[in-house]
Protein backbone atom coordinates (compact mmCIF):
# COMPACT_ATOMS: atom_id res chain seq x y z
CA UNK A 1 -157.27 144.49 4.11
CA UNK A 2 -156.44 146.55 1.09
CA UNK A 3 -153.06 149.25 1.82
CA UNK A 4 -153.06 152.75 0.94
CA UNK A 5 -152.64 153.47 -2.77
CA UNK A 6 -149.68 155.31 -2.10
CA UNK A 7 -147.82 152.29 -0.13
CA UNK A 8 -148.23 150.29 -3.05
CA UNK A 9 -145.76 151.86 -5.20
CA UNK A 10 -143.45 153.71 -2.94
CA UNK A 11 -140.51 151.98 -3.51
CA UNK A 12 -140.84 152.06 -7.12
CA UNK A 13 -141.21 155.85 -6.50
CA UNK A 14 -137.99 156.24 -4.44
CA UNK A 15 -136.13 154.15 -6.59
CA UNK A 16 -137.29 156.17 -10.13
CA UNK A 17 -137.99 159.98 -9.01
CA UNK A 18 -134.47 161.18 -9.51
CA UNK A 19 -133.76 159.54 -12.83
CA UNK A 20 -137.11 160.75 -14.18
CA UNK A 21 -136.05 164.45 -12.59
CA UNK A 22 -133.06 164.13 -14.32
CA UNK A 23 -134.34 163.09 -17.67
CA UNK A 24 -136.75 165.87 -17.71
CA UNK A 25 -134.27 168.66 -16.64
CA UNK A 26 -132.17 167.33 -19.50
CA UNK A 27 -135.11 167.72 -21.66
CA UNK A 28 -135.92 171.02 -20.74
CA UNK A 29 -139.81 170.46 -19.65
CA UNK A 30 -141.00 172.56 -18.42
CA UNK A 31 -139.13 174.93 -20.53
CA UNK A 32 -138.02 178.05 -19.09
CA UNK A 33 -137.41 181.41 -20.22
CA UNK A 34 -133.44 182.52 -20.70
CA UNK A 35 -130.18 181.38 -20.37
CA UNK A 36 -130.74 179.64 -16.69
CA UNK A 37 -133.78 178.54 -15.53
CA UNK A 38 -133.21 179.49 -11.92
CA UNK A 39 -133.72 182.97 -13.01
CA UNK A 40 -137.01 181.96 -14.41
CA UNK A 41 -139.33 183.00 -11.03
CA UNK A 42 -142.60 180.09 -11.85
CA UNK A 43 -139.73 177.35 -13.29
CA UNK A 44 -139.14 175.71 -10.16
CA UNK A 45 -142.69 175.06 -8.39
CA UNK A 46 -143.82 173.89 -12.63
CA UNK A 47 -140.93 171.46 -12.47
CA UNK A 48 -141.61 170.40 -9.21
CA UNK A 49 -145.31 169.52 -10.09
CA UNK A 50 -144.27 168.07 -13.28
CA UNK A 51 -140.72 165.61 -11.57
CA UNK A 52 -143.52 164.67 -8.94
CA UNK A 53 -146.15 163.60 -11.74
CA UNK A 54 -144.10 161.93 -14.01
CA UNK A 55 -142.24 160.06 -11.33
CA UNK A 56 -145.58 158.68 -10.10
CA UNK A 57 -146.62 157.77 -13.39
CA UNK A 58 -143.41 155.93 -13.93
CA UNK A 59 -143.41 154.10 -10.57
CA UNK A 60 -147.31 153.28 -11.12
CA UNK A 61 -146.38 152.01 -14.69
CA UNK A 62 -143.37 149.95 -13.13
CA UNK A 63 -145.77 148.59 -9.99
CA UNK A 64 -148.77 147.65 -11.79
CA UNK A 65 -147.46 146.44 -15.73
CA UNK A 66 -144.41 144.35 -14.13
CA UNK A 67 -144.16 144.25 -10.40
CA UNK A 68 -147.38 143.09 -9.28
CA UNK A 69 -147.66 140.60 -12.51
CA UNK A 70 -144.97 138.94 -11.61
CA UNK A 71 -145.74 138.47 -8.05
CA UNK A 72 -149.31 136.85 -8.79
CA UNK A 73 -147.77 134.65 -11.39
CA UNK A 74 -144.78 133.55 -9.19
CA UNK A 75 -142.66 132.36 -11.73
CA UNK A 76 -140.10 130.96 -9.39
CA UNK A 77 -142.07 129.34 -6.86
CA UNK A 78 -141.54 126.12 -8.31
CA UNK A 79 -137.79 126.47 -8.25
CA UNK A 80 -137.95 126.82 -4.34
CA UNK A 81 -140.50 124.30 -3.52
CA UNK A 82 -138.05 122.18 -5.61
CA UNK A 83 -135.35 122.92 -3.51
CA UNK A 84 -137.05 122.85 0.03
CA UNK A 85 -138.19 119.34 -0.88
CA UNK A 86 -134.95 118.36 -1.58
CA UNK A 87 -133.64 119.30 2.02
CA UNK A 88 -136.18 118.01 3.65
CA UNK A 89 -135.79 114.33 1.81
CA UNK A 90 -131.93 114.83 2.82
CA UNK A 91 -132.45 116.01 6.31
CA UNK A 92 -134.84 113.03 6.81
CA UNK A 93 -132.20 110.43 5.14
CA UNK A 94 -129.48 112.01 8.05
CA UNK A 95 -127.50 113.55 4.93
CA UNK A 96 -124.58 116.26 6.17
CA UNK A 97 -124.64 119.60 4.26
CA UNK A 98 -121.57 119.03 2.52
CA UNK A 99 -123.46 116.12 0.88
CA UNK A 100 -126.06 118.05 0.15
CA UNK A 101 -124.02 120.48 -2.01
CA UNK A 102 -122.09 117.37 -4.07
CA UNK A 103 -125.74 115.80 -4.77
CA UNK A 104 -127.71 119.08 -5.53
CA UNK A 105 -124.78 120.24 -7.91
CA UNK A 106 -125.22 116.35 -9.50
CA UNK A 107 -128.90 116.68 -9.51
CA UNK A 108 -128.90 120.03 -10.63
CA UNK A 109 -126.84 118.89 -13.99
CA UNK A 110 -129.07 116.17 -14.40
CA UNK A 111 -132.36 118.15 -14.25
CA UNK A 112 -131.68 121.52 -16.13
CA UNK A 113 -135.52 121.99 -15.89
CA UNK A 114 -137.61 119.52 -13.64
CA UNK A 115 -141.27 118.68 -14.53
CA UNK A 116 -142.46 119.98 -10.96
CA UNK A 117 -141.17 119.49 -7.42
CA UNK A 118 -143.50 116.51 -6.57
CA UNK A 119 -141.47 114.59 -9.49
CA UNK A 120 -138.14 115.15 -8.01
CA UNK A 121 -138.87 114.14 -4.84
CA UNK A 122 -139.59 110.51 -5.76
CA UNK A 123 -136.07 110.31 -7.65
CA UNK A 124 -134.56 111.25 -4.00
CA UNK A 125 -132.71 108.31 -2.47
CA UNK A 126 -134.80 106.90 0.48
């Protein structure tokens, strides 16, 4: 089931299309003829066209080049498998959650960065 093209980088879209308005108003493009360029009559519809555009390409650059990378490469997943085994060895040993915070602070300190989750659950107290 593939989404729209559009729903993929809406977000990224809302999130970007006023700074990227912004920078280009600041930048003058499209330029505009005279002092103010609401007295130039095609200024508005050309900016318009050109915010939209380069908003789109900035959100599309954002989506695809660091979004979506990330989320196929799941760089934290091990992190949270880590600590979901952890509370399930501790739920299944009976251990309170104010035990729980003492020994993952302890264990925490101990492993700065853990080999994988599988390892630490065979240091966990039985």
């Amino acid at each position: 089931m593939g989404d729209v093209h559009g729903s993929r980088h809406s977000y990224n879209l809302y999130l970007w299309h006023a700074a990227v308005a912004h920078a280009l108003l600041e930048r003058r493009i499209p330029g505009w003829h005279g002092a103010d360029q609401h007295a130039d009559a095609g200024w508005g519809l050309a900016f318009t066209f050109a915010a939209a555009a380069a908003a789109l390409g900035v959100a599309s650059l954002i989506t695809f080049a660091i979004e979506r990378p990330l989320l196929r490469a799941r760089p934290f997943a091990w992190e949270f498998a880590h600590l979901a085994a952890r509370a399930e060895a501790f739920s299944r040993a009976g251990w309170r959650t104010r035990h729980l915070r003492v020994v993952w602070a302890a264990l925490a300190a101990r492993d700065a960065a853990p080999d994988s989750p599988s390892a630490d659950v065979e240091k966990l107290p039985a």
